[in-house]
N, C-alpha and C. Protein backbone atom coordinates (compact mmCIF):
# COMPACT_ATOMS: atom_id res chain seq x y z
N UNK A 1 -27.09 -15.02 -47.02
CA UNK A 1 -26.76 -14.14 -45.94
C UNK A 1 -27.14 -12.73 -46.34
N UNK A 2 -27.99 -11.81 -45.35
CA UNK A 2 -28.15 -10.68 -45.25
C UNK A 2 -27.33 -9.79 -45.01
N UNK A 3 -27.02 -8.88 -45.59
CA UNK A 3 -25.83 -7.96 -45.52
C UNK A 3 -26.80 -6.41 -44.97
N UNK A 4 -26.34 -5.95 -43.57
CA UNK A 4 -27.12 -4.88 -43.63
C UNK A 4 -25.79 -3.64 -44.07
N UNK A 5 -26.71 -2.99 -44.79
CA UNK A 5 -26.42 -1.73 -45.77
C UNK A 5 -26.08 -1.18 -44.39
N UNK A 6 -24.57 -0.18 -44.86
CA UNK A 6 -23.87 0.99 -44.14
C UNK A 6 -24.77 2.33 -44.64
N UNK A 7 -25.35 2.58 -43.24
CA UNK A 7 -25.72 4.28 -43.45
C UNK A 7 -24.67 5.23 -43.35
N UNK A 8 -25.07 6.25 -43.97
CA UNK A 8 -23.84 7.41 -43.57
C UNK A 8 -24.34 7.80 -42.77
N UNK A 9 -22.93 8.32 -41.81
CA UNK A 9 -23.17 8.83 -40.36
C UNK A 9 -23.19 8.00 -38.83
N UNK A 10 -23.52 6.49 -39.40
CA UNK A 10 -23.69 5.74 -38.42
C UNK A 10 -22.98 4.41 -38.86
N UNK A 11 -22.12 3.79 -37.52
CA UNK A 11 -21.47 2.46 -38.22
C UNK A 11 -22.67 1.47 -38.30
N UNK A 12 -21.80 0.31 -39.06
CA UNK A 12 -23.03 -0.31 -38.78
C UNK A 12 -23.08 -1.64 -37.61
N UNK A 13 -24.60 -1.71 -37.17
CA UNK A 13 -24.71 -2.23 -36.38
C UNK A 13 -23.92 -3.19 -35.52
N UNK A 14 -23.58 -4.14 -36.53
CA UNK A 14 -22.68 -5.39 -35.97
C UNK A 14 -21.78 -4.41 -35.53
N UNK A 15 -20.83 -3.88 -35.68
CA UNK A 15 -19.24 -3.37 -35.38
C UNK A 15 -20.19 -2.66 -33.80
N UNK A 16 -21.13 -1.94 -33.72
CA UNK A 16 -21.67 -0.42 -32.76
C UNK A 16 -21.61 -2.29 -31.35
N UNK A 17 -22.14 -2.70 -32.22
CA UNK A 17 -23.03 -4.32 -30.83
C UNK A 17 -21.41 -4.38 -30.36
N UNK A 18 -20.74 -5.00 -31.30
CA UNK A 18 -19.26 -5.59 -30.98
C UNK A 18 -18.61 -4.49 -29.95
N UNK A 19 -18.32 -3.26 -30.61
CA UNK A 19 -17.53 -2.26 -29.62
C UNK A 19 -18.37 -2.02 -28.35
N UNK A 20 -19.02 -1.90 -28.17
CA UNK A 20 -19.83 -1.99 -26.97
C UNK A 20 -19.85 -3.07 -25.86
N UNK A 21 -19.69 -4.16 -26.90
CA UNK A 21 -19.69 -5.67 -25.87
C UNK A 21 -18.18 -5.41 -25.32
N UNK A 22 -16.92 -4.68 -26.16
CA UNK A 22 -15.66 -5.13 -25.49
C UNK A 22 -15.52 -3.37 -24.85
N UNK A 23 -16.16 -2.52 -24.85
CA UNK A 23 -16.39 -1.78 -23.84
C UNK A 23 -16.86 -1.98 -22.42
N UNK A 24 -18.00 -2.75 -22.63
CA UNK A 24 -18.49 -3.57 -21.03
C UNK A 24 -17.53 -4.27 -21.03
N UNK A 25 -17.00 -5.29 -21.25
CA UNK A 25 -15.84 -6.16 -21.03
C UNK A 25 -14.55 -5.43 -20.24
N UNK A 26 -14.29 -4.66 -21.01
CA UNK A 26 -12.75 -3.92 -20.34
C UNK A 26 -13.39 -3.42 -19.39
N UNK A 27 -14.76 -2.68 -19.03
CA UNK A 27 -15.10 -1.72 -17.92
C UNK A 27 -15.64 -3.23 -16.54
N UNK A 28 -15.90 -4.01 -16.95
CA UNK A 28 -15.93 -5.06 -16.13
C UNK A 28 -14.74 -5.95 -15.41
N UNK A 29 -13.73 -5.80 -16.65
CA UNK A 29 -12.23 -6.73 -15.95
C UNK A 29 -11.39 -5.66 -15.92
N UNK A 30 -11.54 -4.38 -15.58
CA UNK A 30 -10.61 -3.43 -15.65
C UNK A 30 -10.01 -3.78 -16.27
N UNK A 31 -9.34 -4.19 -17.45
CA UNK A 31 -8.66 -3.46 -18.83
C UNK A 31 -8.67 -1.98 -19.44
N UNK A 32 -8.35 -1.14 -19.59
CA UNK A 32 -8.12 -0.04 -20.35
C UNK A 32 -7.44 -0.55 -21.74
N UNK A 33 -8.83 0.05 -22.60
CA UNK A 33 -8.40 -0.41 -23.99
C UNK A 33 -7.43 1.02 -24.66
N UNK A 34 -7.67 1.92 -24.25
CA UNK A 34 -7.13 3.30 -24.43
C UNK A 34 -6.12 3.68 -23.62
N UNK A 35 -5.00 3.07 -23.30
CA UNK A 35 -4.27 3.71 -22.19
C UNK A 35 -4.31 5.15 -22.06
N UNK A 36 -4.31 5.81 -21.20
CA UNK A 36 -3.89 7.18 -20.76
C UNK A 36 -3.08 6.94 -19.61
N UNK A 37 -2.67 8.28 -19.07
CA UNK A 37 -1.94 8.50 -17.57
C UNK A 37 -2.86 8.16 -16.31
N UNK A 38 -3.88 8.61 -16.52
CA UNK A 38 -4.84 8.16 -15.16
C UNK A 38 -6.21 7.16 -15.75
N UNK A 39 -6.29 5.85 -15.63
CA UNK A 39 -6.72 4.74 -15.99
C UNK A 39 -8.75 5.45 -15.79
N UNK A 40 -8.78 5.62 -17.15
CA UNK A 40 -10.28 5.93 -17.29
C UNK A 40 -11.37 5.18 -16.13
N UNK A 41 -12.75 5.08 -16.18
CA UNK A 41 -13.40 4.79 -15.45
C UNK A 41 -14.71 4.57 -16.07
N UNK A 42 -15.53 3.55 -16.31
CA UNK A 42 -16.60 3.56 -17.42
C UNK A 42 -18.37 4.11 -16.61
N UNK A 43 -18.53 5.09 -17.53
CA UNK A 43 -19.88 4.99 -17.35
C UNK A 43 -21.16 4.82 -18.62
N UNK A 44 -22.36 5.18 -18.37
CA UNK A 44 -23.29 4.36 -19.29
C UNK A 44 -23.46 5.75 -20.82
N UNK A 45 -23.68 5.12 -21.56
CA UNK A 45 -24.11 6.50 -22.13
C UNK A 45 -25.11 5.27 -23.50
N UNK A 46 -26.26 6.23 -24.16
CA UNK A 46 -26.95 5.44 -25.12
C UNK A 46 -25.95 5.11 -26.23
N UNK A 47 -26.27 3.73 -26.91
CA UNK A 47 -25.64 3.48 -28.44
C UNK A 47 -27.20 2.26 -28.83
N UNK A 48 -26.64 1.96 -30.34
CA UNK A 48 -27.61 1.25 -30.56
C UNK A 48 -26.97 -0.14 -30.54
N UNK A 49 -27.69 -1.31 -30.58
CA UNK A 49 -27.45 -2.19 -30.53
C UNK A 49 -28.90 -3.68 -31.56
N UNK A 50 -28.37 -3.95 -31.81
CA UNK A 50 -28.98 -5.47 -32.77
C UNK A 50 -30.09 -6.19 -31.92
N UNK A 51 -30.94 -6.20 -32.39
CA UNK A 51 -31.90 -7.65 -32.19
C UNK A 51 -32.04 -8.66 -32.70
N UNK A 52 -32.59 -9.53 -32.79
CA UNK A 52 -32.09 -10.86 -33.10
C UNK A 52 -33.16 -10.98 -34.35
N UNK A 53 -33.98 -9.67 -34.36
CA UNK A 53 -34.08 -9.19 -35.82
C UNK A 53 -33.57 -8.75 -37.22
N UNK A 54 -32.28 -7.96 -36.30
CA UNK A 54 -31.65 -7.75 -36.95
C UNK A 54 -31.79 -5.49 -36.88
N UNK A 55 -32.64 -5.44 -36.17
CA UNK A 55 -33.22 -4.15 -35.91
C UNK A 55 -32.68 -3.25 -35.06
N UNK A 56 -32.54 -2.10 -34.88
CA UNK A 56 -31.30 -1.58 -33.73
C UNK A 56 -32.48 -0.89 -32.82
N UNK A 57 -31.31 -1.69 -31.82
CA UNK A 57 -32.30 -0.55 -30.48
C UNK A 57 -31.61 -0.15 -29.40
N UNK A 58 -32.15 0.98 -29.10
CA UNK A 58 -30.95 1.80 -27.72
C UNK A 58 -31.18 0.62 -26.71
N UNK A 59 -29.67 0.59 -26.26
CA UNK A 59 -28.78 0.21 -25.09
C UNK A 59 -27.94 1.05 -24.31
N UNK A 60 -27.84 0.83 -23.18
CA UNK A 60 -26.64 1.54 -22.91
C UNK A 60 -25.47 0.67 -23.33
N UNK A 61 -23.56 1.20 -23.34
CA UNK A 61 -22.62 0.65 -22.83
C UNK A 61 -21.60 1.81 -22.62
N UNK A 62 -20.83 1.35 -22.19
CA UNK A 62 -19.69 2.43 -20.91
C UNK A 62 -19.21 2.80 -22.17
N UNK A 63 -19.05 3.81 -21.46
CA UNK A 63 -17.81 5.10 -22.30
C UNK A 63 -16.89 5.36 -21.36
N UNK A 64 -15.59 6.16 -22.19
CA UNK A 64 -14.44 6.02 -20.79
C UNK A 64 -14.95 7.68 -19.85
N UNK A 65 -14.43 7.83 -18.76
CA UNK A 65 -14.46 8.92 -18.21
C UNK A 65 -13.15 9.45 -17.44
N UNK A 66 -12.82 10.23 -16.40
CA UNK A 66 -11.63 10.33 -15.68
C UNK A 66 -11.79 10.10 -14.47
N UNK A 67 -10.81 8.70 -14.20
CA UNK A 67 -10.95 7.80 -12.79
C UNK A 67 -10.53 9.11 -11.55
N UNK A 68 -11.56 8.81 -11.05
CA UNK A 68 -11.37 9.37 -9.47
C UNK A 68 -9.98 9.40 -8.93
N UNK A 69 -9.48 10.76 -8.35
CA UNK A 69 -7.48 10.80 -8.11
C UNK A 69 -8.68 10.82 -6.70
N UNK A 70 -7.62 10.34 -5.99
CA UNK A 70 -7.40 9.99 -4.57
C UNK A 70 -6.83 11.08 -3.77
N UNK A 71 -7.05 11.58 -2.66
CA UNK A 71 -6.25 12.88 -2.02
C UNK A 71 -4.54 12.64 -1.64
N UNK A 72 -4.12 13.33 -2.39
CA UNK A 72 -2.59 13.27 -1.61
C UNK A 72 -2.14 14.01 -0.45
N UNK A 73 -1.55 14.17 0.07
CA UNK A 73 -0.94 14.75 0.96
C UNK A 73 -0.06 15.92 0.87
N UNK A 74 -0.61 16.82 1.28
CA UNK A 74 0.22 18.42 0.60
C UNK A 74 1.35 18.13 1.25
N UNK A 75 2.25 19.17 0.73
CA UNK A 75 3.71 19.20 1.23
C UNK A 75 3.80 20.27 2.41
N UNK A 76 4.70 19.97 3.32
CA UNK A 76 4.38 20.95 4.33
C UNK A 76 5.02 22.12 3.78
N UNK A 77 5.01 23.20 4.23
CA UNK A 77 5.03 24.18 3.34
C UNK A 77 6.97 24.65 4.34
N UNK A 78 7.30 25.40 3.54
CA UNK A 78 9.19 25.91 4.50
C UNK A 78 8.68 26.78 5.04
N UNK A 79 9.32 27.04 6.18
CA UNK A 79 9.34 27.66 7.42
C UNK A 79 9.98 29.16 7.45
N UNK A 80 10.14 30.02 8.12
CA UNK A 80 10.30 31.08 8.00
C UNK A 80 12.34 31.26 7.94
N UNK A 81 12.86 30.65 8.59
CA UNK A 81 14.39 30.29 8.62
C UNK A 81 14.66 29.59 7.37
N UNK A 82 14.10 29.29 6.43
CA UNK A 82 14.70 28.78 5.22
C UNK A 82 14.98 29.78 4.02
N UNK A 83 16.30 29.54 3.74
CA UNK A 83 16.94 30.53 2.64
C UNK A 83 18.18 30.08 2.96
N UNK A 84 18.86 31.65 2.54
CA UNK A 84 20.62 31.67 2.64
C UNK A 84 20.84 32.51 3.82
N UNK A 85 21.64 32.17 4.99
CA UNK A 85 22.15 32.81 5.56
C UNK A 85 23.32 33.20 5.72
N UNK A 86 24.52 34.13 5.84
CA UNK A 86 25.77 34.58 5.93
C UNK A 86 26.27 34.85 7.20
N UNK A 87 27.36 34.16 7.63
CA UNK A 87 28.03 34.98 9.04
C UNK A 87 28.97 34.89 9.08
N UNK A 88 29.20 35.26 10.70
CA UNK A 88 30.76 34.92 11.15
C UNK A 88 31.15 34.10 12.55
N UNK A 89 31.69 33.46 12.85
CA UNK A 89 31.92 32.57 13.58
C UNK A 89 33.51 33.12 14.46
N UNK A 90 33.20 32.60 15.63
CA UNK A 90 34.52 33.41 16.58
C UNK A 90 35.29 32.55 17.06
N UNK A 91 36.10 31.56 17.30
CA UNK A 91 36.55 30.41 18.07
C UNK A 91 36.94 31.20 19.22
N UNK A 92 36.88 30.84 20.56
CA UNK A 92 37.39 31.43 21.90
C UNK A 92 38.51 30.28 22.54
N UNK A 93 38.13 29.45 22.35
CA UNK A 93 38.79 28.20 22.81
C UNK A 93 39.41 27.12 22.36
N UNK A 94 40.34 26.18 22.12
CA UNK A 94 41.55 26.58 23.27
C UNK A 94 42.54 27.94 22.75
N UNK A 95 42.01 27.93 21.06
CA UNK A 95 42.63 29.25 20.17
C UNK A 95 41.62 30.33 19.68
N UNK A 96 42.30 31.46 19.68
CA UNK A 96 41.42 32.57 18.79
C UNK A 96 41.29 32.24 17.47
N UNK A 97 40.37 32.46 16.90
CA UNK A 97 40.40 32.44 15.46
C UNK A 97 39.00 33.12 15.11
N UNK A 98 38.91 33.36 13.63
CA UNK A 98 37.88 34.03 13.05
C UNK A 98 38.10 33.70 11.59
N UNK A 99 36.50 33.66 11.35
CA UNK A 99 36.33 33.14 10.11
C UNK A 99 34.99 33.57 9.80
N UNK A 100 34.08 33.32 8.05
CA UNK A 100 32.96 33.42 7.63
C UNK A 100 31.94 32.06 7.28
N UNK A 101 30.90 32.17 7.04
CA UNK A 101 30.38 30.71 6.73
C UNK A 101 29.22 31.07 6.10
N UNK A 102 28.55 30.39 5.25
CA UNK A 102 26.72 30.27 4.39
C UNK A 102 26.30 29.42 4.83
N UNK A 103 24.68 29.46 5.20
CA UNK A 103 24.14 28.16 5.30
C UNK A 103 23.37 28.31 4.68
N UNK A 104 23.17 27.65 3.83
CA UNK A 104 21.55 27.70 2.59
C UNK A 104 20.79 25.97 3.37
N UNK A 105 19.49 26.35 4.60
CA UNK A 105 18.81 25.64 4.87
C UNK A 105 17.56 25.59 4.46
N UNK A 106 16.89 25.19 4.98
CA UNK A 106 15.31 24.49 4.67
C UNK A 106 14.32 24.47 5.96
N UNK A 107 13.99 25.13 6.47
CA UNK A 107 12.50 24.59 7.88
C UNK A 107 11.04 24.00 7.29
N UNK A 108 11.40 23.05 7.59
CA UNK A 108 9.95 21.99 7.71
C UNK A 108 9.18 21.48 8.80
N UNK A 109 8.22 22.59 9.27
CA UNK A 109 8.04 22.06 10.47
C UNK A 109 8.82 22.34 11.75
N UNK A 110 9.10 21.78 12.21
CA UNK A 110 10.15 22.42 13.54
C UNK A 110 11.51 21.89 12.78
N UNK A 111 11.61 20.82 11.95
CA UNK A 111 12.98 20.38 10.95
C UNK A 111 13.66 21.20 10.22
N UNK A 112 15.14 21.28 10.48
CA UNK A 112 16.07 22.06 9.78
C UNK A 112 17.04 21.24 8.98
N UNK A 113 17.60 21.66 7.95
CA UNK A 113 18.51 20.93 6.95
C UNK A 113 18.88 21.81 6.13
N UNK A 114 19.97 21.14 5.46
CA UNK A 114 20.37 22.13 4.20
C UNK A 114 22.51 21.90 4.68
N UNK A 115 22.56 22.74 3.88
CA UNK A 115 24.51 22.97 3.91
C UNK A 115 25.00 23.83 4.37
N UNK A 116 26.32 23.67 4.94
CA UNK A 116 27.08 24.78 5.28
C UNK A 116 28.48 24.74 4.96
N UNK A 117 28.86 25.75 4.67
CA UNK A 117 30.21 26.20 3.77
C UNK A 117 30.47 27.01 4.98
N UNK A 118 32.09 26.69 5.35
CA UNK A 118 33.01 27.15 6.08
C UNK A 118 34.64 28.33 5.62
N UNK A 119 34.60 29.06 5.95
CA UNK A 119 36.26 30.08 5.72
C UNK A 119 36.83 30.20 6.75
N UNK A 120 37.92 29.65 6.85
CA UNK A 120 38.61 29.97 8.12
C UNK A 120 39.09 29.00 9.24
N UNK A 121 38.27 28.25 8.97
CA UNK A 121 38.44 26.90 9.97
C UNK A 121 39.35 25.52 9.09
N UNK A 122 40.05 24.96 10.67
CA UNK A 122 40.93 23.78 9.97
C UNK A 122 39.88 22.69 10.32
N UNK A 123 38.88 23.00 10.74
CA UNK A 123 38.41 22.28 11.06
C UNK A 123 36.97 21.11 10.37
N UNK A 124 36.42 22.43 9.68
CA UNK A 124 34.92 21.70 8.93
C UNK A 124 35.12 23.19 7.42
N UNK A 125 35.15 22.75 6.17
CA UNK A 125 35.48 23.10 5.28
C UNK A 125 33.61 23.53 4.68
N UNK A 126 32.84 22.19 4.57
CA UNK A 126 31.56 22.32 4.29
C UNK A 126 31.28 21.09 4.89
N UNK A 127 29.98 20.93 5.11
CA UNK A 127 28.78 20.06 5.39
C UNK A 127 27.43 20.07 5.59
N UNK A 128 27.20 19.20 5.60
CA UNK A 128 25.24 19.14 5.50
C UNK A 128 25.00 19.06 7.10
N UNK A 129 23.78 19.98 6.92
CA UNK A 129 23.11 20.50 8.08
C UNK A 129 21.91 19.58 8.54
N UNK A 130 21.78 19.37 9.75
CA UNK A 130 20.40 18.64 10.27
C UNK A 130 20.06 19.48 11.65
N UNK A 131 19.05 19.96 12.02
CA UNK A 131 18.49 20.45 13.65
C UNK A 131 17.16 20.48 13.56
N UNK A 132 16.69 21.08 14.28
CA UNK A 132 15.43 21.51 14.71
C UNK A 132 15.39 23.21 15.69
N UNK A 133 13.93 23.08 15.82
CA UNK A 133 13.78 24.61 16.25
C UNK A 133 12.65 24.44 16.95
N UNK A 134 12.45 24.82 18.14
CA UNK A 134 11.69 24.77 19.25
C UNK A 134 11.50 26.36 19.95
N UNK A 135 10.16 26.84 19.40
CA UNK A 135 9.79 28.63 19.66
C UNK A 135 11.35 28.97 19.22
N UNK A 136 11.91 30.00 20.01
CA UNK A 136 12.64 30.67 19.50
C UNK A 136 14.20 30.46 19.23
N UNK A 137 14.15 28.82 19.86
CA UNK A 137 15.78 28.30 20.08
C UNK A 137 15.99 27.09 19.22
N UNK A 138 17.08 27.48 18.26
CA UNK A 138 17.46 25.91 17.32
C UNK A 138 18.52 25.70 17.77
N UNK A 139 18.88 24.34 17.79
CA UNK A 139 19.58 23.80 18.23
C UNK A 139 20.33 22.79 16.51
N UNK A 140 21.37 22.56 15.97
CA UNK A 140 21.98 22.05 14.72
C UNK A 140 23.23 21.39 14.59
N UNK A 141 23.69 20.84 14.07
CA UNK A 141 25.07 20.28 13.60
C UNK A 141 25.56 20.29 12.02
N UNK A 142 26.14 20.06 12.31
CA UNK A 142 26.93 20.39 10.74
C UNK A 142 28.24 18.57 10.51
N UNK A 143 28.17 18.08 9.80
CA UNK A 143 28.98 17.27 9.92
C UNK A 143 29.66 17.14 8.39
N UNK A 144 30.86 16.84 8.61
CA UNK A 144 31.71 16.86 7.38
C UNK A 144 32.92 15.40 7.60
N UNK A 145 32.62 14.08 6.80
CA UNK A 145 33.50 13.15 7.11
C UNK A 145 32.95 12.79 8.31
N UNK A 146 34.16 12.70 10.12
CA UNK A 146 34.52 12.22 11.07
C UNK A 146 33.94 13.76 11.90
N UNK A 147 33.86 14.91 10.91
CA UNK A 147 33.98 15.96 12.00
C UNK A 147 32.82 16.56 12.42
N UNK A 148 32.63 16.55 13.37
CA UNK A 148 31.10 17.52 13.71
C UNK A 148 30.85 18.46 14.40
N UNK A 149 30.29 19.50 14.25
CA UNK A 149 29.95 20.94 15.14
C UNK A 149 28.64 20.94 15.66
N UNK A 150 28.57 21.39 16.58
CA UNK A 150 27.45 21.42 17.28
C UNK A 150 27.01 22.49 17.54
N UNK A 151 25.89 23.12 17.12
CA UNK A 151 25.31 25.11 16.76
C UNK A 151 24.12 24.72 17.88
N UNK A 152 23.90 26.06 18.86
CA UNK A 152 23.19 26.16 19.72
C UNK A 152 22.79 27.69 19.50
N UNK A 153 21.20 27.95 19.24
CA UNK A 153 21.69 29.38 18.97
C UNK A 153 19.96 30.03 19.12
N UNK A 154 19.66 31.58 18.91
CA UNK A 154 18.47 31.79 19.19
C UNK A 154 18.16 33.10 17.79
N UNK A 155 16.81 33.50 17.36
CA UNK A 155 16.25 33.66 16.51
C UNK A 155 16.12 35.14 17.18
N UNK A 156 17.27 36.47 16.71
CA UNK A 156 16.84 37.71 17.54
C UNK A 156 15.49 38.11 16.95
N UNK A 157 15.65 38.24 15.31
CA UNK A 157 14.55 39.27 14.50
C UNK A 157 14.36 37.77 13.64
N UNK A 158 13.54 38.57 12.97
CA UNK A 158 12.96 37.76 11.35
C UNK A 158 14.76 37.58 10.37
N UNK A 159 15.33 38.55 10.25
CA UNK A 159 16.93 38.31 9.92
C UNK A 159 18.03 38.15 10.44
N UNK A 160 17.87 37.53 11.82
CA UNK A 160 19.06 37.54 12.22
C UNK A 160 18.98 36.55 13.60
N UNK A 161 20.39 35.20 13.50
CA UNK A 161 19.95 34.06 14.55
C UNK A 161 21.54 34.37 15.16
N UNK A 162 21.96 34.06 16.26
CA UNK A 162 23.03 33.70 17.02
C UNK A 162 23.23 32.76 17.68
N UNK A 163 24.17 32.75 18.33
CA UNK A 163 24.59 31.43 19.00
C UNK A 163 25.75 31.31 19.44
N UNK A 164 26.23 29.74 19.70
CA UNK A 164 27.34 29.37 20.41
C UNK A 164 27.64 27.96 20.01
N UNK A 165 28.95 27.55 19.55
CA UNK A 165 29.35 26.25 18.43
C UNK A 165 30.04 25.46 19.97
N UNK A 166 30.28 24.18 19.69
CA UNK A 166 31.49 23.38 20.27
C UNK A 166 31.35 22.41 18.98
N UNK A 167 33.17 21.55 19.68
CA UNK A 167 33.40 20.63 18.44
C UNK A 167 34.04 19.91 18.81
N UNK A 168 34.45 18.72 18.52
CA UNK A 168 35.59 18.04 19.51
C UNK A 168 36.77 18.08 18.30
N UNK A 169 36.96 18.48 17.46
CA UNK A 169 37.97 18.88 16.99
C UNK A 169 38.79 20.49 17.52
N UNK A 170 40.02 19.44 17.67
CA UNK A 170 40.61 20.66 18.43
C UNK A 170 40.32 21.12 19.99
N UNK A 171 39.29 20.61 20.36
CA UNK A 171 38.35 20.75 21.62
C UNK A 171 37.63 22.67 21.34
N UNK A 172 37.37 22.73 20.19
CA UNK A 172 36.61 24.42 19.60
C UNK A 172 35.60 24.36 20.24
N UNK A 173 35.38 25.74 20.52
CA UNK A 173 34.23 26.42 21.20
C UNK A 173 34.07 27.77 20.71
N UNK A 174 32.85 28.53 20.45
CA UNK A 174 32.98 29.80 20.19
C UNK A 174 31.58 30.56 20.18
N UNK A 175 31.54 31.70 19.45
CA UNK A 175 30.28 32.33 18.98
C UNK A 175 30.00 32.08 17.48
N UNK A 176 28.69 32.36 17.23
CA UNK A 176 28.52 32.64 15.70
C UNK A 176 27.49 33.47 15.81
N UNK A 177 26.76 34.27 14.49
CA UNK A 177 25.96 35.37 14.04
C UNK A 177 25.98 35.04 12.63
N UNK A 178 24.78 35.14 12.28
CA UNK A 178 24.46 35.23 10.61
C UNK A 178 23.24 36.47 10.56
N UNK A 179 23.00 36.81 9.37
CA UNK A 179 21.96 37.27 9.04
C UNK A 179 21.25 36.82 7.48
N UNK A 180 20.25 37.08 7.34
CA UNK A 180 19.35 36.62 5.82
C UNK A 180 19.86 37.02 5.02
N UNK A 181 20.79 36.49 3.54
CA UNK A 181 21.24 36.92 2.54
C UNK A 181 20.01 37.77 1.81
N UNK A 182 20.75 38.74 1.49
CA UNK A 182 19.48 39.52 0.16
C UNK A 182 20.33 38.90 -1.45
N UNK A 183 19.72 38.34 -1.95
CA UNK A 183 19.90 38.18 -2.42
C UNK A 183 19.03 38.73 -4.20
C-alpha cells in the first residue's frame, strides 16, 4: 500500500475527497454538520480532490454560507395616545363623588389597551383597559373582576382627551379629563 506523503499547508488528499463528499451529503439531505442559529446554506467553492490515480484535481464542493431569512412582519408601530395619562373623574349620578385615576395605555392602530388605576371610587380600584379610536373619538372600558366602566370620550389637543363614564355599578355616570403625564 501507497501511503501519500502529507504536504505542509495542505491536508491530505483522502481526508480533502472525504470532507467534501460529507459536505455534498449534508448540503444534499439538509443536515447541518455545524449547527448555528440560522441553518447555513451550501454553495460551490474549488478544493482538490483524488483520481483514481491517485493525483489531485480541482472539484468543486459546498461550503456553508448564511441561509436566506425570510421577511417578517414589522410591528405596527404605537400610536400617538400611548403613554401615561393622569386625571380626574366626576360621578354625577345617582351620587356626587370625585376622585383621580392613571392610565398607562398602548395605540396600535385604531387598538387601545393598557391599565387603569382608580382613587376614589367604591367601585373599580384598577383594571385592564381595551377600546379603540375612530378620528377623533375613543370609545374604552376598563374591567376589574364582575365590574365594568364604560369611557366614551374625545381627543381635545395632542395632551389632553375627555369624556363621559357609565357603569352599572351603583347605576354611575359621570365626567372624566386626563392629560399626558410628563414624566
Amino acid at each position: 500500500m501507497t501511503r501519500t506523503p502529507y504536504v505542509t499547508g495542505r491536508p491530505r488528499p483522502a481526508l480533502a475527497a472525504l470532507a467534501a463528499a460529507l459536505g455534498l451529503l449534508a448540503g444534499l439531505t439538509g443536515c447541518n454538520l455545524n449547527p448555528s442559529p440560522s441553518p447555513p446554506a451550501a454553495t460551490a467553492e474549488p478544493t482538490d480532490a483524488l483520481t483514481p490515480t491517485g493525483e489531485a484535481t480541482p472539484t468543486t464542493a459546498p461550503t456553508r454560507t448564511a441561509a436566506p431569512t425570510t421577511p417578517t412582519e414589522e410591528a405596527t408601530p404605537l400610536g400617538p395616545l400611548s403613554g401615561t395619562w393622569e386625571g380626574t373623574w366626576v360621578n354625577t349620578t345617582p351620587t356626587a363623588a370625585i376622585g383621580t385615576f392613571t392610565l398607562v395605555w398602548a395605540q396600535q392602530g385604531t387598538k387601545l389597551f393598557g391599565a387603569l388605576t382608580v382613587t376614589g371610587s367604591d367601585c373599580l380600584r384598577a383594571g385592564n383597559v381595551t377600546g379603540e379610536i375612530v378620528g377623533r373619538t375613543l370609545s374604552f372600558g376598563a374591567v376589574e373582576g364582575d365590574t365594568t366602566i364604560e369611557y366614551t370620550g374625545t381627543i381635545v389637543d395632542d395632551d389632553t382627551i375627555e369624556g363621559t363614564y357609565t357603569s352599572e355599578c351603583g347605576d354611575s355616570a359621570g365626567t372624566w379629563s386626563a392629560t399626558r403625564a410628563r414624566i
